[in-house]
C-alpha atoms as a PDB file:
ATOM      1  CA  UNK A   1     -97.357 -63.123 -86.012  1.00  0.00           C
ATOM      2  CA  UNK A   2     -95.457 -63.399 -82.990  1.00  0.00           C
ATOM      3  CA  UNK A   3     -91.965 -61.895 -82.153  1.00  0.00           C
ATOM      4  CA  UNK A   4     -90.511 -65.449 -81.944  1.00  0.00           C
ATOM      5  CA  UNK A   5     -91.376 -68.458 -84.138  1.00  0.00           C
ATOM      6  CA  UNK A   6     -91.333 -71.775 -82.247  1.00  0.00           C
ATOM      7  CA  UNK A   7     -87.953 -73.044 -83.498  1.00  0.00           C
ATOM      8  CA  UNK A   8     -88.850 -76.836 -84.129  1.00  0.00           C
ATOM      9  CA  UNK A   9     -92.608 -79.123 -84.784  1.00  0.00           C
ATOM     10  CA  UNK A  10     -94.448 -80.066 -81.093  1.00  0.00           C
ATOM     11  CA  UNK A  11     -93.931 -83.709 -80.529  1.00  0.00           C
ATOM     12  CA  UNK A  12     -96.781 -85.872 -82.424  1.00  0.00           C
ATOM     13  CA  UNK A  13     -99.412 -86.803 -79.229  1.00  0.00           C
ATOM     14  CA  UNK A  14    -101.999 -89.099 -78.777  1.00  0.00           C
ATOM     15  CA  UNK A  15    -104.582 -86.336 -79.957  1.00  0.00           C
ATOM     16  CA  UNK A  16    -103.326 -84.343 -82.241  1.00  0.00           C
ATOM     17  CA  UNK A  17    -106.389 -81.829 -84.054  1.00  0.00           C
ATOM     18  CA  UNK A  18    -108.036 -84.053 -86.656  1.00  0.00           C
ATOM     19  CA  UNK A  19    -110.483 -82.467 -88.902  1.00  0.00           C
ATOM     20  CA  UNK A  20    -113.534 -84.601 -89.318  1.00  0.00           C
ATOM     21  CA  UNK A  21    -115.342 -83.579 -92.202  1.00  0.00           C
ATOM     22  CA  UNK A  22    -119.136 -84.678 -92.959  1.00  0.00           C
ATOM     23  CA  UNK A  23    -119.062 -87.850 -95.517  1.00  0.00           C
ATOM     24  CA  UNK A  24    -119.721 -87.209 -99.447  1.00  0.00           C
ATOM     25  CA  UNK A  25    -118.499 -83.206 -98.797  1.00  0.00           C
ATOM     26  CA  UNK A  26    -116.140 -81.761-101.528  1.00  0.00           C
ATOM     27  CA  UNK A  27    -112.710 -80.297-100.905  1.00  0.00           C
ATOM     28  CA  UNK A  28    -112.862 -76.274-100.910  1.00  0.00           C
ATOM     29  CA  UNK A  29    -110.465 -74.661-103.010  1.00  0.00           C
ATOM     30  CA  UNK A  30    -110.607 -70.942-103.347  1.00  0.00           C
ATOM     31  CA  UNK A  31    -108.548 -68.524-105.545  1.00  0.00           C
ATOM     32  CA  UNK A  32    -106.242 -65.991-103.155  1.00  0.00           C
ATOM     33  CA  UNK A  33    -107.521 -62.699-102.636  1.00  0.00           C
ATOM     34  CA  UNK A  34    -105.722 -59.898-103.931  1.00  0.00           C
ATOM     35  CA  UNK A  35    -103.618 -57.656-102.084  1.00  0.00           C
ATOM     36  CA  UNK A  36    -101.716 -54.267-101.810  1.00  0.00           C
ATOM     37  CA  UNK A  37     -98.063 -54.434-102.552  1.00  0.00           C
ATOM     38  CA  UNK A  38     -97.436 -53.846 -98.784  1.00  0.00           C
ATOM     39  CA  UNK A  39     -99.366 -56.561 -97.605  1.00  0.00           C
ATOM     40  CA  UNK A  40     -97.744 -58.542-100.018  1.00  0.00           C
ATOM     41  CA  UNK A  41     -94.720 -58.042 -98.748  1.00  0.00           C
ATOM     42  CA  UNK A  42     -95.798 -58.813 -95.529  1.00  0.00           C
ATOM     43  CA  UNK A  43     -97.443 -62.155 -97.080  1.00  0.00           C
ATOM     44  CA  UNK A  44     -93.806 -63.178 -98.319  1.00  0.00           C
ATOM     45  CA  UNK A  45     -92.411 -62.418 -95.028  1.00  0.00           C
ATOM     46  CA  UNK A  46     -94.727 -64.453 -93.269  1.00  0.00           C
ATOM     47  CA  UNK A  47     -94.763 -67.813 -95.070  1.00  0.00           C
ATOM     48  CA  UNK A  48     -91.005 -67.168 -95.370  1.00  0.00           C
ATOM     49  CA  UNK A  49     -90.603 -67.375 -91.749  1.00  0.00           C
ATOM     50  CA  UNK A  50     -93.152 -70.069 -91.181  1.00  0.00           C
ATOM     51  CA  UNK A  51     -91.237 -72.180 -93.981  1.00  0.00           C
ATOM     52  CA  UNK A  52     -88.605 -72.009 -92.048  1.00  0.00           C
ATOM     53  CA  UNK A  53     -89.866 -72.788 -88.566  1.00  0.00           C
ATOM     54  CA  UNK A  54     -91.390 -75.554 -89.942  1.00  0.00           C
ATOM     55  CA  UNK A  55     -94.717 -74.276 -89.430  1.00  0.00           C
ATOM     56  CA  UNK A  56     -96.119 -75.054 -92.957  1.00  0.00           C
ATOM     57  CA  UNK A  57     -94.775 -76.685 -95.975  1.00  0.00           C
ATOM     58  CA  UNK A  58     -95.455 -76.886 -99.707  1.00  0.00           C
ATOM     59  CA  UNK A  59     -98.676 -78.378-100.681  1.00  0.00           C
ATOM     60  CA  UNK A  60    -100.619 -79.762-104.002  1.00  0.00           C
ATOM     61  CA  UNK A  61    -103.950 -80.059-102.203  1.00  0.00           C
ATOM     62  CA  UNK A  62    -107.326 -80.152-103.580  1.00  0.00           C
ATOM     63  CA  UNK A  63    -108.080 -77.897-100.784  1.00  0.00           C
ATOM     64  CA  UNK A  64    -107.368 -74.607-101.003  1.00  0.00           C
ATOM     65  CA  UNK A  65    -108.200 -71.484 -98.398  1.00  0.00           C
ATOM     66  CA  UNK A  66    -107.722 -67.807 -99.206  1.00  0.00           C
ATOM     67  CA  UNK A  67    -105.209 -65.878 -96.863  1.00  0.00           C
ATOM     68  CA  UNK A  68    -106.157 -61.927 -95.523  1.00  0.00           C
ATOM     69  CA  UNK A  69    -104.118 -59.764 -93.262  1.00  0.00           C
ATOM     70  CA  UNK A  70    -105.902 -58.076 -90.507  1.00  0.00           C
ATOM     71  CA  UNK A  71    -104.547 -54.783 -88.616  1.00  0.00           C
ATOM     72  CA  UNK A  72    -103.174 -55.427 -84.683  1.00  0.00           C
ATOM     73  CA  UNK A  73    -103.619 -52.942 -82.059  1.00  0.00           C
ATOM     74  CA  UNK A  74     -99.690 -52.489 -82.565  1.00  0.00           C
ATOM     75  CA  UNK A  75    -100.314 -51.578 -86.283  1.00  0.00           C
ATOM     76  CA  UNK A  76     -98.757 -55.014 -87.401  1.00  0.00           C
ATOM     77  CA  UNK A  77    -100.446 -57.414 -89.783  1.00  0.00           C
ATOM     78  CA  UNK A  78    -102.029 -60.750 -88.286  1.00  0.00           C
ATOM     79  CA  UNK A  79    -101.964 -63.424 -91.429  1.00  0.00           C
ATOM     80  CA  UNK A  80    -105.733 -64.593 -91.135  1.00  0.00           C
ATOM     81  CA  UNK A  81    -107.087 -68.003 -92.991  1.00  0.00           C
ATOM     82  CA  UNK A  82    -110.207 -68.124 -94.472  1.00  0.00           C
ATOM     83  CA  UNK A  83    -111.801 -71.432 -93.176  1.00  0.00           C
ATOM     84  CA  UNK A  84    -115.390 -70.336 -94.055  1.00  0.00           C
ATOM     85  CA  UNK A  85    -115.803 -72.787 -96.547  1.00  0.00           C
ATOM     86  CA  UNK A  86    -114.286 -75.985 -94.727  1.00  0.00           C
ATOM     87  CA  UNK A  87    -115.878 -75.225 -91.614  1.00  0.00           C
ATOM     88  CA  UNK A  88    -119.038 -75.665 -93.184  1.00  0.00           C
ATOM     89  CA  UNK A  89    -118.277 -79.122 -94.198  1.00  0.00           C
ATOM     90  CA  UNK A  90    -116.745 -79.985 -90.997  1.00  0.00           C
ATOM     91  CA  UNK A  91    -118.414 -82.009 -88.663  1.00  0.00           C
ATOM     92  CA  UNK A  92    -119.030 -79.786 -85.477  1.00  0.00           C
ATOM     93  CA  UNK A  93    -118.082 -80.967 -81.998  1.00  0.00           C
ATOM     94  CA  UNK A  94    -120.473 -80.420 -79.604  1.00  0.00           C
ATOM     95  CA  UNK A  95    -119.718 -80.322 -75.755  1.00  0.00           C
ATOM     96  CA  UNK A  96    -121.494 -79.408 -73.105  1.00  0.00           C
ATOM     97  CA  UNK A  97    -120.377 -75.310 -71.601  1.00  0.00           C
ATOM     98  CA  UNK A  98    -120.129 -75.821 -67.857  1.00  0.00           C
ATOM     99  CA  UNK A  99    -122.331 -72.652 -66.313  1.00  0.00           C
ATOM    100  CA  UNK A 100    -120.196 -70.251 -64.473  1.00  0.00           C
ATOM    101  CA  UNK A 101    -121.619 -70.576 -60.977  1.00  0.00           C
ATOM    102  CA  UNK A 102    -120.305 -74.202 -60.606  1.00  0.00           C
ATOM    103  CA  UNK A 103    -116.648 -73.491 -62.141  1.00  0.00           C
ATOM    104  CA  UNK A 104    -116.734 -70.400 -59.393  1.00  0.00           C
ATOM    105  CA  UNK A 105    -118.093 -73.188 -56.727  1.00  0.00           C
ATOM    106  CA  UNK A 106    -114.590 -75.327 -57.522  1.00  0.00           C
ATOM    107  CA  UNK A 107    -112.246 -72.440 -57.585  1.00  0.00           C
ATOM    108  CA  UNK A 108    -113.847 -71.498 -54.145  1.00  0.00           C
ATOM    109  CA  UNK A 109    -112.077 -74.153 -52.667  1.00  0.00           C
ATOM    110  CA  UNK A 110    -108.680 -74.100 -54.892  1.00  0.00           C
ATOM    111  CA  UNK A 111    -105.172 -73.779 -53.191  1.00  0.00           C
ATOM    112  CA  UNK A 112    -103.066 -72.530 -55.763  1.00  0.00           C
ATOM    113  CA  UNK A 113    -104.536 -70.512 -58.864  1.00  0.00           C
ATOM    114  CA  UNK A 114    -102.534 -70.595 -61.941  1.00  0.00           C
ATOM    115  CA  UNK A 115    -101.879 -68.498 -65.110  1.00  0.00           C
ATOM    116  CA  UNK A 116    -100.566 -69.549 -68.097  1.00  0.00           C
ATOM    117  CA  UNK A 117     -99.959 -67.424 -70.969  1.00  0.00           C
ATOM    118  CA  UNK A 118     -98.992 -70.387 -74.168  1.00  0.00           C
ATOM    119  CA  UNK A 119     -96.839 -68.023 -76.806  1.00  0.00           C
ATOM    120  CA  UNK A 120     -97.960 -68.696 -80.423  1.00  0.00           C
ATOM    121  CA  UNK A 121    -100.602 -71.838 -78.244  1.00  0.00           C
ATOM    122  CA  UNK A 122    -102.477 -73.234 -81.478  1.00  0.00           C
ATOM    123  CA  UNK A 123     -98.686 -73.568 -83.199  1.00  0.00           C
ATOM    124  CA  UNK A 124     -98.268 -75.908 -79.929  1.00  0.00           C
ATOM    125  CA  UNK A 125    -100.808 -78.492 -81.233  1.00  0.00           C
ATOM    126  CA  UNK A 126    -100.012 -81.100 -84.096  1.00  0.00           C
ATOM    127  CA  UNK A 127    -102.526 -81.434 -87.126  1.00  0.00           C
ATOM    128  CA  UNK A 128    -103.001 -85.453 -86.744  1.00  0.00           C
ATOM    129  CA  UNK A 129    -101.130 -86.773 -89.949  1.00  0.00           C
ATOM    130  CA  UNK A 130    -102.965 -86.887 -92.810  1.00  0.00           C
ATOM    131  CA  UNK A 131    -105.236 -84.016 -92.069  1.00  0.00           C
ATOM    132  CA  UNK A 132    -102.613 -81.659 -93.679  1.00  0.00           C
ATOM    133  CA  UNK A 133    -103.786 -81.449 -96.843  1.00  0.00           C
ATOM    134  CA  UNK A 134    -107.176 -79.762 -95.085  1.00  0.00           C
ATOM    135  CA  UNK A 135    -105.238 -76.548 -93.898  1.00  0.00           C
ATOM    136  CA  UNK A 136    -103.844 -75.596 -96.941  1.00  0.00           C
ATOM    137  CA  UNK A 137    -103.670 -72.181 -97.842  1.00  0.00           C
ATOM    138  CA  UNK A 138    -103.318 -70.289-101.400  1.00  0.00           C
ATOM    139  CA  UNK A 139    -101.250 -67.021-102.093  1.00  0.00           C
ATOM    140  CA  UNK A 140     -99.649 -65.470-104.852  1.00  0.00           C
ATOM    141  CA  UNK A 141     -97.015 -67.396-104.036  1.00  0.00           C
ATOM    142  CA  UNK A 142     -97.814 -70.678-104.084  1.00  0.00           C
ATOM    143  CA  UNK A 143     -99.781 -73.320-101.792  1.00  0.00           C
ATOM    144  CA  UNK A 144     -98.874 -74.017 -98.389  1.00  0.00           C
ATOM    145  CA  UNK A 145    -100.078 -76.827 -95.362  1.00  0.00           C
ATOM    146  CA  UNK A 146     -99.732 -76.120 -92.005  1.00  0.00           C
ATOM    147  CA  UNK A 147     -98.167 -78.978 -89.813  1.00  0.00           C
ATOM    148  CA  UNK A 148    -100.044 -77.459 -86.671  1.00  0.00           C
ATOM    149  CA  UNK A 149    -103.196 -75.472 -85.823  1.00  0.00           C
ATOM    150  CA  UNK A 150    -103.271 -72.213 -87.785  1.00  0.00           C
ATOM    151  CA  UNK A 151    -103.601 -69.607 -85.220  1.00  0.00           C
ATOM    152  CA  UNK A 152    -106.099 -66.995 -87.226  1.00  0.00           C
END
């Protein structure tokens, strides 16, 4: 999780993520995993300060996605969803990868080359409204939807 929760939502856009799921599919609800009492600590931390930000909110969802923690180079914990089972009844977008030799033939002739590093980028991005329910996550604690793209 990052230092610094976005304080407020992203504005609603024209595309916010939608997740298309393949027709006739069932939700996926999972139970939580367990956990050790540190990384449930952690876990109460964590939704505490995404409640807050605005990040996720209280759900009764027939989905439901199991939460893990997973061990940064910094020795933090990373809060990790575990989509498995709704990304296999998602439909899958398909475009086309451009091959490296042409992206390196129109940067050959760029001006100005630009980095951008987006802090906390998926929590940037809207889920489009009424896709909520898809994201939800279950914990000890109760069930939570995020509001914008889970990061992990």
């Amino acid at each position: 999780m990052p230092d610094e929760l976005p304080r407020k939502l992203p504005p609603k856009r024209a595309m916010d993520h939608e997740i298309e799921l393949v027709p006739g599919t069932k939700p996926p609800a999972r139970a939580p995993y367990r956990m050790s009492q540190p990384k449930l600590v952690e876990l109460r931390k964590q939704l505490k300060d995404m409640l807050e930000s605005g990040i996720i909110k209280p759900a009764k969802s027939p989905y439901g996605a199991p939460v893990l923690f997973q061990k940064k180079a910094d020795g933090s914990l990373r809060m990790c969803c575990d989509y498995r089972a709704l990304n296999k009844i998602t439909v899958k977008n398909k475009y086309p990868i451009p091959l490296v030799a042409d992206c390196f033939d129109r940067l050959s002739q760029a001006k100005h080359f630009t980095k951008i590093d987006l802090r906390s980028g998926y929590w940037q991005v809207r889920i489009k409204e009424g896709d909520e329910a898809k994201t939800t996550v279950v914990t000890r604690y109760g069930a939570f939807e995020f509001l914008v793209m889970p990061s992990a």
